[in-house]
PDB file of N, CA and C in Angstrom:
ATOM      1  N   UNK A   1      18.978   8.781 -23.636  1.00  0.00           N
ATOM      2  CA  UNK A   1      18.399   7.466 -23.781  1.00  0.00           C
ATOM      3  C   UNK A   1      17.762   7.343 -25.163  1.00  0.00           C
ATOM      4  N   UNK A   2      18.067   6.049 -25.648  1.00  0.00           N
ATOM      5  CA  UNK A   2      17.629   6.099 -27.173  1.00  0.00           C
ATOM      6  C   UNK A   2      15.921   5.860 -26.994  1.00  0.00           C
ATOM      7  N   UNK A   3      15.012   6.101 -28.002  1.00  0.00           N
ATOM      8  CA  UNK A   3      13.827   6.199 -28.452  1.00  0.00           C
ATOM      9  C   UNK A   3      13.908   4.279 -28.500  1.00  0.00           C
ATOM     10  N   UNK A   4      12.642   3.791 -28.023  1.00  0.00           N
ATOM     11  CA  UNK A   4      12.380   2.192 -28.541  1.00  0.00           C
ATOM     12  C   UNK A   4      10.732   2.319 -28.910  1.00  0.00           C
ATOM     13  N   UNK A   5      10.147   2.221 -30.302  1.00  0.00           N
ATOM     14  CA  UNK A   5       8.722   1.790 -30.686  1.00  0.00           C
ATOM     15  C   UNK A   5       8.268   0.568 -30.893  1.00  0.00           C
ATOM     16  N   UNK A   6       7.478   0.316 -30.343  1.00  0.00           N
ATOM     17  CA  UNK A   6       7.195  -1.807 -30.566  1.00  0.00           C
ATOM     18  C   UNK A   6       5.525  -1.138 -30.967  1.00  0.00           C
ATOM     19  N   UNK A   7       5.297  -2.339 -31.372  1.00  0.00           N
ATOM     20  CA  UNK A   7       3.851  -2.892 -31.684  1.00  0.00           C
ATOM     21  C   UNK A   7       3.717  -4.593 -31.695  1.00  0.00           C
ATOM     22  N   UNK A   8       2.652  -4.591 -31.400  1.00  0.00           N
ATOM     23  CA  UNK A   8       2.244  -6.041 -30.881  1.00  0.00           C
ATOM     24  C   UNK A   8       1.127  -6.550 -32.137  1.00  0.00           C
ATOM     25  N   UNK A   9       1.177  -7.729 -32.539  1.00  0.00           N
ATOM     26  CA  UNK A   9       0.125  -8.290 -33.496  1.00  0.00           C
ATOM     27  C   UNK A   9      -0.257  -9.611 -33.264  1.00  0.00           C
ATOM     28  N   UNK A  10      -1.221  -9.781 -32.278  1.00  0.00           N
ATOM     29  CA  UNK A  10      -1.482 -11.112 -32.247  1.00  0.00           C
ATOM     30  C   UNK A  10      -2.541 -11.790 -33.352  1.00  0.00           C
ATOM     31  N   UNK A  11      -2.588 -12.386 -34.011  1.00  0.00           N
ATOM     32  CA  UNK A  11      -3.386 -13.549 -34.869  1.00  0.00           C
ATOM     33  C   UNK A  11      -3.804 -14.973 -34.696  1.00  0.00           C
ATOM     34  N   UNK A  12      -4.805 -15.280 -34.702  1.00  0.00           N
ATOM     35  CA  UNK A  12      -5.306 -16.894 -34.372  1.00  0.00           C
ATOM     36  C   UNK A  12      -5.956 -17.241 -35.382  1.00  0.00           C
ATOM     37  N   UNK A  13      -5.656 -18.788 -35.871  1.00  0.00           N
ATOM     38  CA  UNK A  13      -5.869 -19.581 -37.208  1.00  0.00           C
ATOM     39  C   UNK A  13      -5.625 -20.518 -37.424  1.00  0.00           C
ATOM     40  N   UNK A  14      -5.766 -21.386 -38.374  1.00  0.00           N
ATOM     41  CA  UNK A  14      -5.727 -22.244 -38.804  1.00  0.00           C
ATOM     42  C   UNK A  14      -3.761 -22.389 -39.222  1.00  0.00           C
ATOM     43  N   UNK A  15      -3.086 -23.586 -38.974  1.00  0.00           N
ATOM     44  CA  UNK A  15      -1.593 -24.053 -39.221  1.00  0.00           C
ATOM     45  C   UNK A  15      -0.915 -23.172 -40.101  1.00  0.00           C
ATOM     46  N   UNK A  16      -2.127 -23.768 -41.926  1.00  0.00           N
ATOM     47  CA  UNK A  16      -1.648 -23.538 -43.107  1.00  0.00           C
ATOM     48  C   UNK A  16      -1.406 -22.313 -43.316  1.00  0.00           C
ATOM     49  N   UNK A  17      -1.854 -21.064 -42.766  1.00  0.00           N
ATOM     50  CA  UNK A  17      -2.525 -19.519 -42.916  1.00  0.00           C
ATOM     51  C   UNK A  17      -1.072 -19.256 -41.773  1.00  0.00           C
ATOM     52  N   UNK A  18      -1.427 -20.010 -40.612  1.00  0.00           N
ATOM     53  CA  UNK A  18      -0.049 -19.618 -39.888  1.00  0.00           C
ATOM     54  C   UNK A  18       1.049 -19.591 -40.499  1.00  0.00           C
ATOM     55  N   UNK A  19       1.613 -20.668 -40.884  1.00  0.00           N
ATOM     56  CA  UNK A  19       3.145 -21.342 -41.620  1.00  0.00           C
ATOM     57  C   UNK A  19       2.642 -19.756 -43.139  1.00  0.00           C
ATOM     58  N   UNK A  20       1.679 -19.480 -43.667  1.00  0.00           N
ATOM     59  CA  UNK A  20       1.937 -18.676 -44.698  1.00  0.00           C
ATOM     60  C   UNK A  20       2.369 -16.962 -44.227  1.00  0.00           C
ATOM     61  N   UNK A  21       1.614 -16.855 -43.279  1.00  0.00           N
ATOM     62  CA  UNK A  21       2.148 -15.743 -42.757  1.00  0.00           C
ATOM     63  C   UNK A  21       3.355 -15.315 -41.924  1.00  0.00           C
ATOM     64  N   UNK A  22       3.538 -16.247 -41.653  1.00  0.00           N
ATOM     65  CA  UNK A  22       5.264 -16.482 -40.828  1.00  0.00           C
ATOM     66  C   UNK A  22       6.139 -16.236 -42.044  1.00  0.00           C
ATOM     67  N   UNK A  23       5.989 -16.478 -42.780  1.00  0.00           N
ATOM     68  CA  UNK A  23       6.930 -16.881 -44.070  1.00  0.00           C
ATOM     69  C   UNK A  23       6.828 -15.150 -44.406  1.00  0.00           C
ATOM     70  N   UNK A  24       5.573 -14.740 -44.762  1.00  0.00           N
ATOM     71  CA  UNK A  24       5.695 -13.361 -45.127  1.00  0.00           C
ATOM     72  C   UNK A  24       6.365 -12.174 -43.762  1.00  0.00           C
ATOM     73  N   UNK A  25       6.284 -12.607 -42.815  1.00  0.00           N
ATOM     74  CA  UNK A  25       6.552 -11.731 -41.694  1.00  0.00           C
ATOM     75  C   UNK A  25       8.036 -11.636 -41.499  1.00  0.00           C
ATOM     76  N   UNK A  26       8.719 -12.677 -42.055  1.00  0.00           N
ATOM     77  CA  UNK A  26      10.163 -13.223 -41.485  1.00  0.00           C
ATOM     78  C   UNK A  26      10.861 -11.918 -42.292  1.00  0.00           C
ATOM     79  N   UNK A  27      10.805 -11.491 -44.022  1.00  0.00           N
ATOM     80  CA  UNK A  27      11.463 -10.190 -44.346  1.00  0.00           C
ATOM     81  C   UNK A  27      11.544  -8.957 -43.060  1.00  0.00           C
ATOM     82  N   UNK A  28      10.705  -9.246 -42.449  1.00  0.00           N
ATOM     83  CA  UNK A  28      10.151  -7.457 -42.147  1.00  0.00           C
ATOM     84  C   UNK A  28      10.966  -7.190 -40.391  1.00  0.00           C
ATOM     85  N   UNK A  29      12.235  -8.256 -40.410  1.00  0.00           N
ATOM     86  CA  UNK A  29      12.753  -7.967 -39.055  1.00  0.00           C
ATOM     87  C   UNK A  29      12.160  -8.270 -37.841  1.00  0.00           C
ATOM     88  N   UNK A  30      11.236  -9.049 -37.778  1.00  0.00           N
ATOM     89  CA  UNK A  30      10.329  -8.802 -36.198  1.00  0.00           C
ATOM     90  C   UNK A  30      10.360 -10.392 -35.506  1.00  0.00           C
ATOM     91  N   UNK A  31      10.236 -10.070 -34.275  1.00  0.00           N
ATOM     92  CA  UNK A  31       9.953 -11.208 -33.453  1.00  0.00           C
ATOM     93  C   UNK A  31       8.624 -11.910 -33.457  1.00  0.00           C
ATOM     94  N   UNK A  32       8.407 -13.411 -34.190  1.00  0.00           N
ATOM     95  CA  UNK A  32       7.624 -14.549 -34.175  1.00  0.00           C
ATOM     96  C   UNK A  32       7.998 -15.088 -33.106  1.00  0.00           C
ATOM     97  N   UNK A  33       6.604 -15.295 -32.311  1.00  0.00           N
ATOM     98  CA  UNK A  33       6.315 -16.367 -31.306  1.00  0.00           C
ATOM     99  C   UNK A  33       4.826 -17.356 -31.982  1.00  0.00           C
ATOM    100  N   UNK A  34       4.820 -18.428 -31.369  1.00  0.00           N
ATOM    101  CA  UNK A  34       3.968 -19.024 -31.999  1.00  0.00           C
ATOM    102  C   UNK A  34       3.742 -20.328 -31.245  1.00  0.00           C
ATOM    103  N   UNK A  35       2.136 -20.412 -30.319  1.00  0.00           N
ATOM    104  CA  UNK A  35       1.886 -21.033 -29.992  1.00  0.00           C
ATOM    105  C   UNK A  35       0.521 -21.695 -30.680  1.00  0.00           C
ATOM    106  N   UNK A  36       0.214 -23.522 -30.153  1.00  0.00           N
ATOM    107  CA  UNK A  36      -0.744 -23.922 -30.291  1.00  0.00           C
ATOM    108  C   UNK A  36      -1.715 -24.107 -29.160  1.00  0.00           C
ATOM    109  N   UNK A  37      -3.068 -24.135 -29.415  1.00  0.00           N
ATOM    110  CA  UNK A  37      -3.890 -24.557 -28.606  1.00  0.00           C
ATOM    111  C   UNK A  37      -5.218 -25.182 -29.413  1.00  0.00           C
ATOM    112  N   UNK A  38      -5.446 -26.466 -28.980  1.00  0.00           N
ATOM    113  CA  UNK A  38      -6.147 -27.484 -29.928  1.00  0.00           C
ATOM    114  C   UNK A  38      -5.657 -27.315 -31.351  1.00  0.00           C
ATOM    115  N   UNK A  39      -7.151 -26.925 -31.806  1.00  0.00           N
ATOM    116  CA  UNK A  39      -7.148 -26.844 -33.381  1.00  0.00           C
ATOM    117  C   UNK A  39      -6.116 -25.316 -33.977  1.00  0.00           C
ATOM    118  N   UNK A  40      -6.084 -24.633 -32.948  1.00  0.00           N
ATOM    119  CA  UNK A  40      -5.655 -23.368 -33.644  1.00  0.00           C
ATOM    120  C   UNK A  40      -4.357 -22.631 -33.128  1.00  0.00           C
ATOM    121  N   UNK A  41      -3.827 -22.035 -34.006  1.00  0.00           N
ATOM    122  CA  UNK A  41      -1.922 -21.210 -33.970  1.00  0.00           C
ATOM    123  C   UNK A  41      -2.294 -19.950 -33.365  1.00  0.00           C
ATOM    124  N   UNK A  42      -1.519 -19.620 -32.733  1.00  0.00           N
ATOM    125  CA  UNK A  42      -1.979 -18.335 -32.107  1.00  0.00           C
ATOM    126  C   UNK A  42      -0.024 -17.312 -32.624  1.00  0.00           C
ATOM    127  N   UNK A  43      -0.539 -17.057 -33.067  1.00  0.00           N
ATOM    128  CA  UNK A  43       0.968 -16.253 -33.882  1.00  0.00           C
ATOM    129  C   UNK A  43       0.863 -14.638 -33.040  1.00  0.00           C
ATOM    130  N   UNK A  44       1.821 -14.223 -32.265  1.00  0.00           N
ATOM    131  CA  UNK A  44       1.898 -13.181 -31.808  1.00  0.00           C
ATOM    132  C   UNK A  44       3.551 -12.286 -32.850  1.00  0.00           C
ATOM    133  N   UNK A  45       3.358 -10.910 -33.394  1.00  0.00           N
ATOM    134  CA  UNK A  45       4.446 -10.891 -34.015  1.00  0.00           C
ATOM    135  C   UNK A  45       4.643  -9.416 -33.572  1.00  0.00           C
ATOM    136  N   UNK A  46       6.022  -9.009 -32.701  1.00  0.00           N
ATOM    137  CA  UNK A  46       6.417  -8.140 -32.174  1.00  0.00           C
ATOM    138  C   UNK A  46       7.717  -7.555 -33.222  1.00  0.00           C
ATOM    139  N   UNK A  47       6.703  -5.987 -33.672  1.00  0.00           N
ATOM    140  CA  UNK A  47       8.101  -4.999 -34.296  1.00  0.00           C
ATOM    141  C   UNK A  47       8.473  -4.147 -33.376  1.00  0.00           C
ATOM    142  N   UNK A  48      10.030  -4.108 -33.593  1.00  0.00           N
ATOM    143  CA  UNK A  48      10.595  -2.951 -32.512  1.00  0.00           C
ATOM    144  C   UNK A  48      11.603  -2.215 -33.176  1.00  0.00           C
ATOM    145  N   UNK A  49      11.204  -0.421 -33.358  1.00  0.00           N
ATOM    146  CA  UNK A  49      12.278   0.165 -33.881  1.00  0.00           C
ATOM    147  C   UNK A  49      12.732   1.420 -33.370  1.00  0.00           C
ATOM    148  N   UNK A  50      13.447   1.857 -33.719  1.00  0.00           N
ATOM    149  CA  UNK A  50      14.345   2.930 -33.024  1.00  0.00           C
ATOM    150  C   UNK A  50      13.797   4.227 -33.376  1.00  0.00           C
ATOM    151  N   UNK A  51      12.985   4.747 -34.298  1.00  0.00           N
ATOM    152  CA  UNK A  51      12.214   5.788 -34.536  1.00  0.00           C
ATOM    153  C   UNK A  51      10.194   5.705 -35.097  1.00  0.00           C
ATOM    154  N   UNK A  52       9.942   6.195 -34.533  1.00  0.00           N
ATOM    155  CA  UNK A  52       8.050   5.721 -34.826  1.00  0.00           C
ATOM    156  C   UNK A  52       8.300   5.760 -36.460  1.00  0.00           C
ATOM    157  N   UNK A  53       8.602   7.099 -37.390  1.00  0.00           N
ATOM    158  CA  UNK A  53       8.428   6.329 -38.830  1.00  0.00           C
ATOM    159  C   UNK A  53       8.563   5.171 -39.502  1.00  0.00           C
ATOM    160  N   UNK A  54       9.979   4.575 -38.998  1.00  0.00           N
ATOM    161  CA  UNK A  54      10.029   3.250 -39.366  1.00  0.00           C
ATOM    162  C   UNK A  54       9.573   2.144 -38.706  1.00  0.00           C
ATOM    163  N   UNK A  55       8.867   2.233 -37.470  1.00  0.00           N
ATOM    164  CA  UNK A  55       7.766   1.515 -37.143  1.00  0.00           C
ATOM    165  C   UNK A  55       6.828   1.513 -38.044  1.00  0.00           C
ATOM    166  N   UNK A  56       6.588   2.762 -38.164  1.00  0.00           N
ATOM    167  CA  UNK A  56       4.855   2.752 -39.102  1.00  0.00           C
ATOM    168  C   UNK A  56       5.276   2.032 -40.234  1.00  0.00           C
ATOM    169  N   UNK A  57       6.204   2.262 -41.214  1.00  0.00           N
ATOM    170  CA  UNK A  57       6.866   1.860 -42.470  1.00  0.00           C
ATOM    171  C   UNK A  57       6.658   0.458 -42.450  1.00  0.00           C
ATOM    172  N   UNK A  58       7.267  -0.110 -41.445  1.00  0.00           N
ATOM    173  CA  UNK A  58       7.697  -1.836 -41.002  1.00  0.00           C
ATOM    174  C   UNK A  58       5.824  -2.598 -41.000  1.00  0.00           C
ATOM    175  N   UNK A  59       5.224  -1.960 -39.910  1.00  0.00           N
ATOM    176  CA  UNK A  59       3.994  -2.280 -39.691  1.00  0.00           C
ATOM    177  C   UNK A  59       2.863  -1.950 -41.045  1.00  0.00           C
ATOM    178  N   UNK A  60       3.370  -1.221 -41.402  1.00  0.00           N
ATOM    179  CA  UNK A  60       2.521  -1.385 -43.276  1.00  0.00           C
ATOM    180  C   UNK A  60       2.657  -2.194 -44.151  1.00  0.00           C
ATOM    181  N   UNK A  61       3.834  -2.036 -43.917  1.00  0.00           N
ATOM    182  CA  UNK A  61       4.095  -3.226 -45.021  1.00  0.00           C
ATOM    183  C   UNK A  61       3.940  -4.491 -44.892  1.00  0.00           C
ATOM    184  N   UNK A  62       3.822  -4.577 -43.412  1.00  0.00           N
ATOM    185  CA  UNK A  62       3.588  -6.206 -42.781  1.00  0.00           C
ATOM    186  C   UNK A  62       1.626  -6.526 -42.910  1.00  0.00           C
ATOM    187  N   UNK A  63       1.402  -5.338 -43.013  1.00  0.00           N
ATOM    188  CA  UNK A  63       0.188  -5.457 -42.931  1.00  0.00           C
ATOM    189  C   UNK A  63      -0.781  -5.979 -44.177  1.00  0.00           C
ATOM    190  N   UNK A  64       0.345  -5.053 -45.173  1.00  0.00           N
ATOM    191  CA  UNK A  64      -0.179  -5.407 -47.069  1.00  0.00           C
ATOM    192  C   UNK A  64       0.104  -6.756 -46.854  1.00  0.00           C
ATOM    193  N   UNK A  65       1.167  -7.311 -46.372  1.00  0.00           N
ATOM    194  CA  UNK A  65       2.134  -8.879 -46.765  1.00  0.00           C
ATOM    195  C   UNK A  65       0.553  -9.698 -46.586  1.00  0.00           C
ATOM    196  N   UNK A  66       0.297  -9.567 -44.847  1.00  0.00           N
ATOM    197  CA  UNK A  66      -0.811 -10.435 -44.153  1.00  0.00           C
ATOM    198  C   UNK A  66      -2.022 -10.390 -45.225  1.00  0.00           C
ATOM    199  N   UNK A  67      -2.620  -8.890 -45.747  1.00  0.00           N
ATOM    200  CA  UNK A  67      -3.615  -8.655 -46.057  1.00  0.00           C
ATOM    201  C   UNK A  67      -3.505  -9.713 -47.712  1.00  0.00           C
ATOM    202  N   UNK A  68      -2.536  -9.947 -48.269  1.00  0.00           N
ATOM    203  CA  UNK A  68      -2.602 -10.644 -49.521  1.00  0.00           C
ATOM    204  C   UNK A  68      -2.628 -12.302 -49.041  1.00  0.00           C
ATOM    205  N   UNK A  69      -2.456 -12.899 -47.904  1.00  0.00           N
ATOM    206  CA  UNK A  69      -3.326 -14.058 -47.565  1.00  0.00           C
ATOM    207  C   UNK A  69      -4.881 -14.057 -47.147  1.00  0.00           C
ATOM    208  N   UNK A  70      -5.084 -13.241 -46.454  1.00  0.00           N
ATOM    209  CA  UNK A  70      -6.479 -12.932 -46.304  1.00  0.00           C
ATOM    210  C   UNK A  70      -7.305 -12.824 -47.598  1.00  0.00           C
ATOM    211  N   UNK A  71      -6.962 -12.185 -48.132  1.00  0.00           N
ATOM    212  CA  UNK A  71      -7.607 -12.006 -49.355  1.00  0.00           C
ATOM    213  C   UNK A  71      -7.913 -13.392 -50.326  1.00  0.00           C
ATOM    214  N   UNK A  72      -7.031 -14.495 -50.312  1.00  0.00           N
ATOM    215  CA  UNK A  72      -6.627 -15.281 -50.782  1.00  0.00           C
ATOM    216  C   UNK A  72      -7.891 -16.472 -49.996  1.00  0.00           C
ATOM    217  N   UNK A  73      -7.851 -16.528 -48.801  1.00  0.00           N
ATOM    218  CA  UNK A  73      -8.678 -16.948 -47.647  1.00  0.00           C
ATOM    219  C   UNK A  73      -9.930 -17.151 -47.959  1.00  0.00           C
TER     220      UNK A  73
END
């Protein structure tokens, strides 16, 4: 049976911050879901890979992507 690694990232925010981080997440292979409730996006973003290194790899780099809107924020 093959190996499957996921990680889960949920985020809640404001549209503009949503729509910017979607945009950065979309390179990195992973499943965007994305709901609203009132004022705020609730962005859940699921990586799934076939060996934990390239999980970790995938999830770093997604993490720098996010962390250069935050910063920006």
């Amino acid at each position: 049976m093959a190996e499957r690694h996921e990680m889960t990232l949920t985020w809640t925010g404001g549209l503009e911050t949503a729509h910017r981080l979607v945009e950065l997440a979309r390179p990195h292979s992973c499943e965007i879901k994305s709901d609203e409730e009132q004022d705020l996006v609730i962005l859940t973003v699921i990586v799934v890979e076939k060996d934990l290194q390239q999980l970790r790899d995938t999830v770093d780099a997604l993490l720098v992507s996010f962390d250069t809107v935050e910063s920006e924020d």
